[in-house]
PDB file of N, CA and C in Angstrom:
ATOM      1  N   UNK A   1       0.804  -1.178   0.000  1.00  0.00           N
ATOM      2  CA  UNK A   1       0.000   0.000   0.000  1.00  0.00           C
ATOM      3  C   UNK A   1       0.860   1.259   0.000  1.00  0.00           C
ATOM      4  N   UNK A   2       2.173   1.156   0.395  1.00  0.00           N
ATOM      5  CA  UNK A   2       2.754   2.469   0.886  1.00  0.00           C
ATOM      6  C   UNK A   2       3.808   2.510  -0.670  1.00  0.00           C
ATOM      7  N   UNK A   3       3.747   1.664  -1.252  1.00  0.00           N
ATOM      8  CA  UNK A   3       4.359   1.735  -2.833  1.00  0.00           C
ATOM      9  C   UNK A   3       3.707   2.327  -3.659  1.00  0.00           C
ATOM     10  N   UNK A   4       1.778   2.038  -3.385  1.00  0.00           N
ATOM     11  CA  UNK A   4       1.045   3.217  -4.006  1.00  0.00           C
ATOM     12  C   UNK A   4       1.037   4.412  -3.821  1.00  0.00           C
ATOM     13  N   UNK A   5       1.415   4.776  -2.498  1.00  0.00           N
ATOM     14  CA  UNK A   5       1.211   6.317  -2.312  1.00  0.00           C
ATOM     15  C   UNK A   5       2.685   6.366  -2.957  1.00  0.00           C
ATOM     16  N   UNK A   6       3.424   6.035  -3.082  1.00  0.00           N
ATOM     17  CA  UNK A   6       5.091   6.729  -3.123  1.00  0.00           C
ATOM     18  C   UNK A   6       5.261   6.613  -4.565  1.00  0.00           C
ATOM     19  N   UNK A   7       4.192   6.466  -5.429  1.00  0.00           N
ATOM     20  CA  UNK A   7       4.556   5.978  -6.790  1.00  0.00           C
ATOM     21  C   UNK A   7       4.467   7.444  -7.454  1.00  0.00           C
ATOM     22  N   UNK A   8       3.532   8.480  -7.187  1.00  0.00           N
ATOM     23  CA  UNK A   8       3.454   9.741  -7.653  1.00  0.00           C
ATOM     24  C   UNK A   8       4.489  10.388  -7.256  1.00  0.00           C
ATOM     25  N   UNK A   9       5.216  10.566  -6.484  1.00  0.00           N
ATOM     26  CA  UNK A   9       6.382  11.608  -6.092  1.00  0.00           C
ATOM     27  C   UNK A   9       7.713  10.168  -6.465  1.00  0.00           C
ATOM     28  N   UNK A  10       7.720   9.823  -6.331  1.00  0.00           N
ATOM     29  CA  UNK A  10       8.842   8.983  -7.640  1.00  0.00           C
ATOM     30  C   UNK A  10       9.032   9.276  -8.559  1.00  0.00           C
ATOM     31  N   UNK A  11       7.428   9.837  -9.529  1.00  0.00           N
ATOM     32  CA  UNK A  11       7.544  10.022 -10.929  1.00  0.00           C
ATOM     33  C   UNK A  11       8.096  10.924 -11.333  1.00  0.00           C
ATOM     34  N   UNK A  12       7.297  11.890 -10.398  1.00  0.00           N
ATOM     35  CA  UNK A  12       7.617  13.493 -10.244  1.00  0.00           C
ATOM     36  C   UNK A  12       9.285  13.499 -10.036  1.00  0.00           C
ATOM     37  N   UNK A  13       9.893  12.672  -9.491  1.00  0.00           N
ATOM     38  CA  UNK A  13      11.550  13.094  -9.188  1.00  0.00           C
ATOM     39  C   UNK A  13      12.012  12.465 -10.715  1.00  0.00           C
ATOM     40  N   UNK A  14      11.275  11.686 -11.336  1.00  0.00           N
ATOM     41  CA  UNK A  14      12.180  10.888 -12.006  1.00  0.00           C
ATOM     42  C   UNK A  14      11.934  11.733 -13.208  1.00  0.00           C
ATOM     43  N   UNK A  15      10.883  12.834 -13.805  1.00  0.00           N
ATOM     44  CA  UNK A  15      10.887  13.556 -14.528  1.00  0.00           C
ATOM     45  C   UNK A  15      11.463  14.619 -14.378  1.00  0.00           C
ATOM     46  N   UNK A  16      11.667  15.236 -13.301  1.00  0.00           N
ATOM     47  CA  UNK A  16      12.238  16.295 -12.818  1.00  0.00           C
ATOM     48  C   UNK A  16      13.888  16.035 -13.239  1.00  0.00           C
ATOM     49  N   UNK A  17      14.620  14.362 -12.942  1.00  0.00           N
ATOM     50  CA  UNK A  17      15.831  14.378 -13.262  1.00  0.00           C
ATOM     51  C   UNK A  17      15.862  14.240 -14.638  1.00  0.00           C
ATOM     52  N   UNK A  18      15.491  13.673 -15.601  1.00  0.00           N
ATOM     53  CA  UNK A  18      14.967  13.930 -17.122  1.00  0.00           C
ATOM     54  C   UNK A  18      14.823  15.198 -17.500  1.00  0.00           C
ATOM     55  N   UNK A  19      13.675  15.985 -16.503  1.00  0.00           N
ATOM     56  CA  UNK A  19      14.115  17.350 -17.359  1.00  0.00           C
ATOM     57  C   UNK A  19      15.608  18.159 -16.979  1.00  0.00           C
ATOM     58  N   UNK A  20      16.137  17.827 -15.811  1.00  0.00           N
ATOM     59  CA  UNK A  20      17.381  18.546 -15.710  1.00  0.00           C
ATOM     60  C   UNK A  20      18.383  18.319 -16.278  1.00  0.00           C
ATOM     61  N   UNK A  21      18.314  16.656 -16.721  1.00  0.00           N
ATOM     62  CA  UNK A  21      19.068  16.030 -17.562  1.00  0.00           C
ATOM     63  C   UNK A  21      19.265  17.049 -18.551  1.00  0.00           C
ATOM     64  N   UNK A  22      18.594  17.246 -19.804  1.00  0.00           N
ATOM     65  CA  UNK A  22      18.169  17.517 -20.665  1.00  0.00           C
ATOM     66  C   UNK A  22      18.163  18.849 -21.018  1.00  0.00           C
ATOM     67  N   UNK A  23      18.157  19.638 -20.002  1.00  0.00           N
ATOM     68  CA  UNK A  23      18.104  21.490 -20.119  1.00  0.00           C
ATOM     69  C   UNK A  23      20.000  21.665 -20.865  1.00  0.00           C
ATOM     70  N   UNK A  24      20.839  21.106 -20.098  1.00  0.00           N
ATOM     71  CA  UNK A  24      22.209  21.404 -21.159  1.00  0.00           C
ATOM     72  C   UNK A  24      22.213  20.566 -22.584  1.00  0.00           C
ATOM     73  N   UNK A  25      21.406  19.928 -22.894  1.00  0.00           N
ATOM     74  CA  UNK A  25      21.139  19.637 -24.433  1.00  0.00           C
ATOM     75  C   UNK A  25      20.561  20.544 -25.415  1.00  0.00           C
ATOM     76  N   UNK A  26      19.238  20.783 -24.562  1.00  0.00           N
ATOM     77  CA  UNK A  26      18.347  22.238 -25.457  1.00  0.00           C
ATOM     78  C   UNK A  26      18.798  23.440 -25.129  1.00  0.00           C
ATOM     79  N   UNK A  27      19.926  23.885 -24.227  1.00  0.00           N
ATOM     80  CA  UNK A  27      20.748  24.743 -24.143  1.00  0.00           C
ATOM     81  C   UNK A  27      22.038  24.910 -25.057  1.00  0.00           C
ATOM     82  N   UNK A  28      22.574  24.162 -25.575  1.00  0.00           N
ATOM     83  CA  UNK A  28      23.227  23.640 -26.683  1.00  0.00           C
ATOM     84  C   UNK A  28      22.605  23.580 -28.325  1.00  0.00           C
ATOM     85  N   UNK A  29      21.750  23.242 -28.282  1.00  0.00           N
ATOM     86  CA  UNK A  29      20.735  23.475 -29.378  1.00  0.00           C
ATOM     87  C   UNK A  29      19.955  24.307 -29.589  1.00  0.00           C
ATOM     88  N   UNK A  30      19.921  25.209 -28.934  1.00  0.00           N
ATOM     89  CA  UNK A  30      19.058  27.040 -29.168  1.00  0.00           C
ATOM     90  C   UNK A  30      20.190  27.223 -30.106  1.00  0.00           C
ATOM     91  N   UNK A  31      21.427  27.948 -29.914  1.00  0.00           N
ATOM     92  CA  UNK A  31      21.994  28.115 -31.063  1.00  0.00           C
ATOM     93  C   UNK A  31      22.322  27.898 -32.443  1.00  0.00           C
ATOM     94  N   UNK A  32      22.442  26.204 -32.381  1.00  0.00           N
ATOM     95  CA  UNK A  32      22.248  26.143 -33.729  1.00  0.00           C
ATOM     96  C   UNK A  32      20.723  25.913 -34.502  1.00  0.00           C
ATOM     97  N   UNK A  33      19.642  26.029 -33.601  1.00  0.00           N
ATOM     98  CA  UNK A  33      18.480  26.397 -33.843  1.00  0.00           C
ATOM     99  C   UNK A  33      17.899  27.811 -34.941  1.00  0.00           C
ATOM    100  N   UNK A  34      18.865  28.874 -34.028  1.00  0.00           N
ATOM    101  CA  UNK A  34      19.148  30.015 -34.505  1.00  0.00           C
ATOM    102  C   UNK A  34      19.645  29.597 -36.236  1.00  0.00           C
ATOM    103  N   UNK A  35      21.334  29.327 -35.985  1.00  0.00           N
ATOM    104  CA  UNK A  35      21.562  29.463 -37.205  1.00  0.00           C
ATOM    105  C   UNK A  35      21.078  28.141 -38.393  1.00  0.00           C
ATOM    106  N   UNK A  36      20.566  27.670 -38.015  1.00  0.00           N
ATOM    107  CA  UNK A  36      19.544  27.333 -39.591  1.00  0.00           C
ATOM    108  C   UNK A  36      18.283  27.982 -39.683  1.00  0.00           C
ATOM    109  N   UNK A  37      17.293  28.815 -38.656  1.00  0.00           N
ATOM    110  CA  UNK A  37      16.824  29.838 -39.014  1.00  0.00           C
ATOM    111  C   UNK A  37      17.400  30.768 -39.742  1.00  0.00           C
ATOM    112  N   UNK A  38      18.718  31.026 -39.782  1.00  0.00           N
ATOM    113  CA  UNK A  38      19.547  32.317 -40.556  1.00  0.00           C
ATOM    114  C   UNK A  38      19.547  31.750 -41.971  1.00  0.00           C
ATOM    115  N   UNK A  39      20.059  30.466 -41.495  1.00  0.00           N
ATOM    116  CA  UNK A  39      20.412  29.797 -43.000  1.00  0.00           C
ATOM    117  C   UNK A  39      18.640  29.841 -44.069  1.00  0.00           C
ATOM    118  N   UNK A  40      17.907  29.364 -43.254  1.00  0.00           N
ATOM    119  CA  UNK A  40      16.661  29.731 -44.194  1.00  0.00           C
ATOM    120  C   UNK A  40      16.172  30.432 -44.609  1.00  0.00           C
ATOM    121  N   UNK A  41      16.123  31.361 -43.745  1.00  0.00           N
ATOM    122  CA  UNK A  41      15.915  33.759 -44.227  1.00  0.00           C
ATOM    123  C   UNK A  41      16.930  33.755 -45.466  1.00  0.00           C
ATOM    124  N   UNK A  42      18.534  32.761 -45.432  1.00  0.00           N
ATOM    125  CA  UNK A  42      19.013  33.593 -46.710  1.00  0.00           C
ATOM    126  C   UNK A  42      18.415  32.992 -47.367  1.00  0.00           C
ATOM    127  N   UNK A  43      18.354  31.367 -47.769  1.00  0.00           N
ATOM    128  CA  UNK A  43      17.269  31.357 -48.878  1.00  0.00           C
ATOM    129  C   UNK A  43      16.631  31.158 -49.383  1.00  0.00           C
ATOM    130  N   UNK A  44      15.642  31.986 -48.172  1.00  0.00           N
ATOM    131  CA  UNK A  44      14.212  32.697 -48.848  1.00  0.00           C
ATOM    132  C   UNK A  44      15.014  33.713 -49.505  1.00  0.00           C
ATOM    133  N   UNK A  45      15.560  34.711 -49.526  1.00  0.00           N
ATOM    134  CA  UNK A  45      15.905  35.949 -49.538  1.00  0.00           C
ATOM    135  C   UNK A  45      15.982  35.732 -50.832  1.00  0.00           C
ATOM    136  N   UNK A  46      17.151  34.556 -51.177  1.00  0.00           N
ATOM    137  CA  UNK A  46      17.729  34.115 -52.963  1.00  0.00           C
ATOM    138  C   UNK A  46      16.947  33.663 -53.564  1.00  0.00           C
ATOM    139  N   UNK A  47      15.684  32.776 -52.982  1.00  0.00           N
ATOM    140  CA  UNK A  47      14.566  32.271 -53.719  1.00  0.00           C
ATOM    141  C   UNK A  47      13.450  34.124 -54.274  1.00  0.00           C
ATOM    142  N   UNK A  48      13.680  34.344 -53.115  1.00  0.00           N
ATOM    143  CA  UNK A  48      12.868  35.644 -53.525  1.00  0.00           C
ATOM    144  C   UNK A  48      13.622  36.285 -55.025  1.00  0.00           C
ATOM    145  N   UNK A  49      14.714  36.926 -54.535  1.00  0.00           N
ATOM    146  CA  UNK A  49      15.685  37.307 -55.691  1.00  0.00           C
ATOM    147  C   UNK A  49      15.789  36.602 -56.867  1.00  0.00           C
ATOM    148  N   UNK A  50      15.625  35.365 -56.805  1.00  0.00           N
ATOM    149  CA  UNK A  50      15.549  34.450 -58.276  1.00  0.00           C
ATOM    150  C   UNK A  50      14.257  34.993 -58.847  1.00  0.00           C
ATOM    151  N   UNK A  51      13.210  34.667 -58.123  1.00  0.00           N
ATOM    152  CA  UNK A  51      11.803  34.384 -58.440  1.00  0.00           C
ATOM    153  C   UNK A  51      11.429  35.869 -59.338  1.00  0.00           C
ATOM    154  N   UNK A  52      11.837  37.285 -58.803  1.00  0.00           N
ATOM    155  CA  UNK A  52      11.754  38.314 -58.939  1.00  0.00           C
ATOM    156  C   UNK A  52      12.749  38.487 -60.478  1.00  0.00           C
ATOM    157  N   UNK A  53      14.179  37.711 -60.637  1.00  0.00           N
ATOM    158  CA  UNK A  53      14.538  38.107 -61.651  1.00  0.00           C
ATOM    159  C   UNK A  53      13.811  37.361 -62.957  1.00  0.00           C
ATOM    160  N   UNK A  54      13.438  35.881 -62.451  1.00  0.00           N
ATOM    161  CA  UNK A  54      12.586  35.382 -63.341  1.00  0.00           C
ATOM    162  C   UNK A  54      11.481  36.046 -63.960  1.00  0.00           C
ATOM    163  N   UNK A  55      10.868  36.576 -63.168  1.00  0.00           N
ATOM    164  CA  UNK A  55       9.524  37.598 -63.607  1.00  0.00           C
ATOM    165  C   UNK A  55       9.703  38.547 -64.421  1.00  0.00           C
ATOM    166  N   UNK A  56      10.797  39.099 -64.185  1.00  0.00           N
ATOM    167  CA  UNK A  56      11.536  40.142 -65.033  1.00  0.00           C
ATOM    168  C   UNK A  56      11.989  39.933 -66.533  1.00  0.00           C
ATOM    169  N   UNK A  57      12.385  38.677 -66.233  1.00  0.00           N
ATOM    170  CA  UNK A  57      13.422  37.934 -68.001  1.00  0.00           C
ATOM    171  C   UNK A  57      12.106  37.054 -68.633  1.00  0.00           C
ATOM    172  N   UNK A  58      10.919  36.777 -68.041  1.00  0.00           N
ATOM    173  CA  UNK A  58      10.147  35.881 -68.909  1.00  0.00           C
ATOM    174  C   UNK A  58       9.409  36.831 -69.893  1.00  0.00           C
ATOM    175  N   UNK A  59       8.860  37.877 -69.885  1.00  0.00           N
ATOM    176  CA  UNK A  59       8.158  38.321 -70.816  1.00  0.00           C
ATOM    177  C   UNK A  59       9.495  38.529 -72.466  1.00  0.00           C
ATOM    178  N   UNK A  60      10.715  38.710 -71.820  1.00  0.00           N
ATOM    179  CA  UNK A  60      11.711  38.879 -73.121  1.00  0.00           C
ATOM    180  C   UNK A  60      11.945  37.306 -73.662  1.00  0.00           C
ATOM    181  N   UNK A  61      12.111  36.578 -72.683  1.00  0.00           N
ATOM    182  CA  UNK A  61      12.572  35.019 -72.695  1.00  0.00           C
ATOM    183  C   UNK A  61      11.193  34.348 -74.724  1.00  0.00           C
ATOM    184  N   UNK A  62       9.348  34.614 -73.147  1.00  0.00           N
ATOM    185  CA  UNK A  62       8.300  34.162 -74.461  1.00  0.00           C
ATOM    186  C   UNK A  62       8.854  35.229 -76.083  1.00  0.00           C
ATOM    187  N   UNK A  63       9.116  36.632 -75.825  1.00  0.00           N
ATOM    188  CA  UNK A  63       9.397  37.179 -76.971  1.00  0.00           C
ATOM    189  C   UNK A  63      11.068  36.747 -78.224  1.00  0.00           C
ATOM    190  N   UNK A  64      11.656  36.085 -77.430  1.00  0.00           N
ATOM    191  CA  UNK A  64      12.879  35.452 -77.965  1.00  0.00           C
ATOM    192  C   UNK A  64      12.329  34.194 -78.402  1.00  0.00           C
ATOM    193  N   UNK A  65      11.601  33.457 -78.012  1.00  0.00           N
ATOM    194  CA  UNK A  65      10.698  32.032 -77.974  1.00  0.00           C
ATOM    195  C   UNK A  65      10.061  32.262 -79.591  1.00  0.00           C
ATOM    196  N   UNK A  66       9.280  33.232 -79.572  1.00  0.00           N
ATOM    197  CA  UNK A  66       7.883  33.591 -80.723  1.00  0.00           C
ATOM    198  C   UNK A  66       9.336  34.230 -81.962  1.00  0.00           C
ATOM    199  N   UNK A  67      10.099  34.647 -81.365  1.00  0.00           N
ATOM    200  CA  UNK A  67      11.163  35.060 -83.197  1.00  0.00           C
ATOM    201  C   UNK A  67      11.496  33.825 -83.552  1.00  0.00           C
ATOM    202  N   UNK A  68      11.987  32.806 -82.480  1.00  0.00           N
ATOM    203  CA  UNK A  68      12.344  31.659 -82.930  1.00  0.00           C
ATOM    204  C   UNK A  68      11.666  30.780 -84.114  1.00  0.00           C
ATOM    205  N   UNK A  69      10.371  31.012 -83.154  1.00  0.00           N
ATOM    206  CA  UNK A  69       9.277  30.026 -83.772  1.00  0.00           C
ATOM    207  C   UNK A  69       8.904  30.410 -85.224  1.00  0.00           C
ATOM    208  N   UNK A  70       9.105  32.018 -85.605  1.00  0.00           N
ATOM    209  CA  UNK A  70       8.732  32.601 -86.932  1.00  0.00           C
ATOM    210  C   UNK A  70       9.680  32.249 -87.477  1.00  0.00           C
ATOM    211  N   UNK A  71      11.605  32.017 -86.998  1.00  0.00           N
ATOM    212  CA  UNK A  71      12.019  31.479 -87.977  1.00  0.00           C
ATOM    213  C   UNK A  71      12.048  29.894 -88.293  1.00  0.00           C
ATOM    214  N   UNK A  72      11.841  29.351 -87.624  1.00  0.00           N
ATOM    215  CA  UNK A  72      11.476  27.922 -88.036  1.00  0.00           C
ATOM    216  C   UNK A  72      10.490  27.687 -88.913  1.00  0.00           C
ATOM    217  N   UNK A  73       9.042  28.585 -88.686  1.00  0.00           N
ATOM    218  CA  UNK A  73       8.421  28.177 -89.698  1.00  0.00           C
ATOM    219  C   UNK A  73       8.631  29.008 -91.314  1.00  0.00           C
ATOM    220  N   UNK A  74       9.048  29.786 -91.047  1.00  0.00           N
ATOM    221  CA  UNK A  74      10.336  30.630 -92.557  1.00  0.00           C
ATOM    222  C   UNK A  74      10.929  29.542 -92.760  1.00  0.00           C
ATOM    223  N   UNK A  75      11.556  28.433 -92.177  1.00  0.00           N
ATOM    224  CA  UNK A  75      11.854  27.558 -92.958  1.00  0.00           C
ATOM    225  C   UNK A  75      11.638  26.513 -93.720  1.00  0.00           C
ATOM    226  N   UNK A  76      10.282  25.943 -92.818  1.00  0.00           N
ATOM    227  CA  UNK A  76       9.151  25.454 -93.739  1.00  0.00           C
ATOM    228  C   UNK A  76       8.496  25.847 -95.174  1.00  0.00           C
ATOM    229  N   UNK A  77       8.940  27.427 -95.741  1.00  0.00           N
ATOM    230  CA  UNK A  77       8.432  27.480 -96.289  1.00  0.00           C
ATOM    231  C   UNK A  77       9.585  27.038 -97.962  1.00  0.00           C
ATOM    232  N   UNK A  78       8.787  27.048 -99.399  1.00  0.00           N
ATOM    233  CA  UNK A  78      10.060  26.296-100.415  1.00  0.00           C
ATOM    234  C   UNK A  78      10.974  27.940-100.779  1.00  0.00           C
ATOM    235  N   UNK A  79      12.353  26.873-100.404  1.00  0.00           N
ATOM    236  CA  UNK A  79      13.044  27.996-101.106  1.00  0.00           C
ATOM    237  C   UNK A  79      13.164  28.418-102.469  1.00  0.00           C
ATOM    238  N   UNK A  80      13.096  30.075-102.385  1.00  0.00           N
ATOM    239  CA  UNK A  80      13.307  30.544-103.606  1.00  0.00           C
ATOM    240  C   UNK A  80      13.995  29.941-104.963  1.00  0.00           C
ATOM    241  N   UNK A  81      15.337  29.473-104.651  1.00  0.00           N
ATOM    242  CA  UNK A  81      15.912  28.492-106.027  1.00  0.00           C
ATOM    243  C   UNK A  81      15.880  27.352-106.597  1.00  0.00           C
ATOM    244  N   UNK A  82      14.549  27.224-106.031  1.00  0.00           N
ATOM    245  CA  UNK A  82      13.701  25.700-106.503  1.00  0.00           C
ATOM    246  C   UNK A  82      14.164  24.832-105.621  1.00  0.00           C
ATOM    247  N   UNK A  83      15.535  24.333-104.588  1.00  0.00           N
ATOM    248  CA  UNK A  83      16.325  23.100-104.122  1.00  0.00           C
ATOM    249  C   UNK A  83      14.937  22.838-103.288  1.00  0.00           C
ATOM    250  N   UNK A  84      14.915  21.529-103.318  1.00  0.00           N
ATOM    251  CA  UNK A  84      14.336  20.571-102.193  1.00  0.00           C
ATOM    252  C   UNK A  84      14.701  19.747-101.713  1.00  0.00           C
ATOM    253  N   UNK A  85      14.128  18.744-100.532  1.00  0.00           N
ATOM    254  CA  UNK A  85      14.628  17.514-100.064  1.00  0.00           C
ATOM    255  C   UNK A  85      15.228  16.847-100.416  1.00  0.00           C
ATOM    256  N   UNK A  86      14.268  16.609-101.674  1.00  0.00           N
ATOM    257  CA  UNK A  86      14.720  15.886-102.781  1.00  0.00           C
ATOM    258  C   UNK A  86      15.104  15.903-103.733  1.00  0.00           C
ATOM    259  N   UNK A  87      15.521  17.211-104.054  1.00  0.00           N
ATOM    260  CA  UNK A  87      17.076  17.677-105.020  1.00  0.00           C
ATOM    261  C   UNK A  87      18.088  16.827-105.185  1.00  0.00           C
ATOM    262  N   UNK A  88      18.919  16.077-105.943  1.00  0.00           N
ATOM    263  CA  UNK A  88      19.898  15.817-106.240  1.00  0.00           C
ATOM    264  C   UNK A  88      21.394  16.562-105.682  1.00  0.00           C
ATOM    265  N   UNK A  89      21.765  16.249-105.236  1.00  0.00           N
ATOM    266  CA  UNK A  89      23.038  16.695-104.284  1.00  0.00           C
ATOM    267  C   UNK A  89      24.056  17.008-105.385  1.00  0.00           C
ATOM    268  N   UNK A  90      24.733  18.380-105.466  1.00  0.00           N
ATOM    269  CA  UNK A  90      25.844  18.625-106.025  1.00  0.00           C
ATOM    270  C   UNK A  90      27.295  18.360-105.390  1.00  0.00           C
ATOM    271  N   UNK A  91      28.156  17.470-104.698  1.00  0.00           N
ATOM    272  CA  UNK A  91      29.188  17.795-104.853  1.00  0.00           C
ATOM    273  C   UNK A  91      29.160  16.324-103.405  1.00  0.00           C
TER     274      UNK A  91
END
């Protein structure tokens, strides 16, 4: 009977040494807690900065895209000095 009463303040000590255990671990680990928070602000920062220059270069990027595409199909079309596919090869 007296193991039941003594079983709650047992626990209580035995968590209490667990958490004291344990305070110079998460005292040790706040810092580098910190710096991979730093490390992630930078990059966001570079993801931001990418994302922003991307936005910037795509409207020239589709307009470099669409000259392309006009000259490819300029090439589809028959050339002026009659040659075709299937021209006979000179040389």
């Amino acid at each position: 009977m007296f193991s039941a009463v003594l079983v709650g303040p047992r626990v209580t000590m035995h968590l209490v040494r667990r958490l004291l255990a344990a305070l110079p671990e998460a005292a040790e680990a706040v810092p580098r807690i910190a710096s991979a928070l730093d490390d992630v602000r930078a990059t966001l920062r570079h993801l931001e900065r990418l994302l922003a220059y991307v936005a910037e270069e795509l409207p020239d990027l589709a307009d470099q895209v669409e000259q392309i595409r006009a000259r490819v199909d300029g090439m589809d079309e028959v050339p002026k000095d009659g040659v075709t596919p299937a021209s006979r090869r000179s040389g």
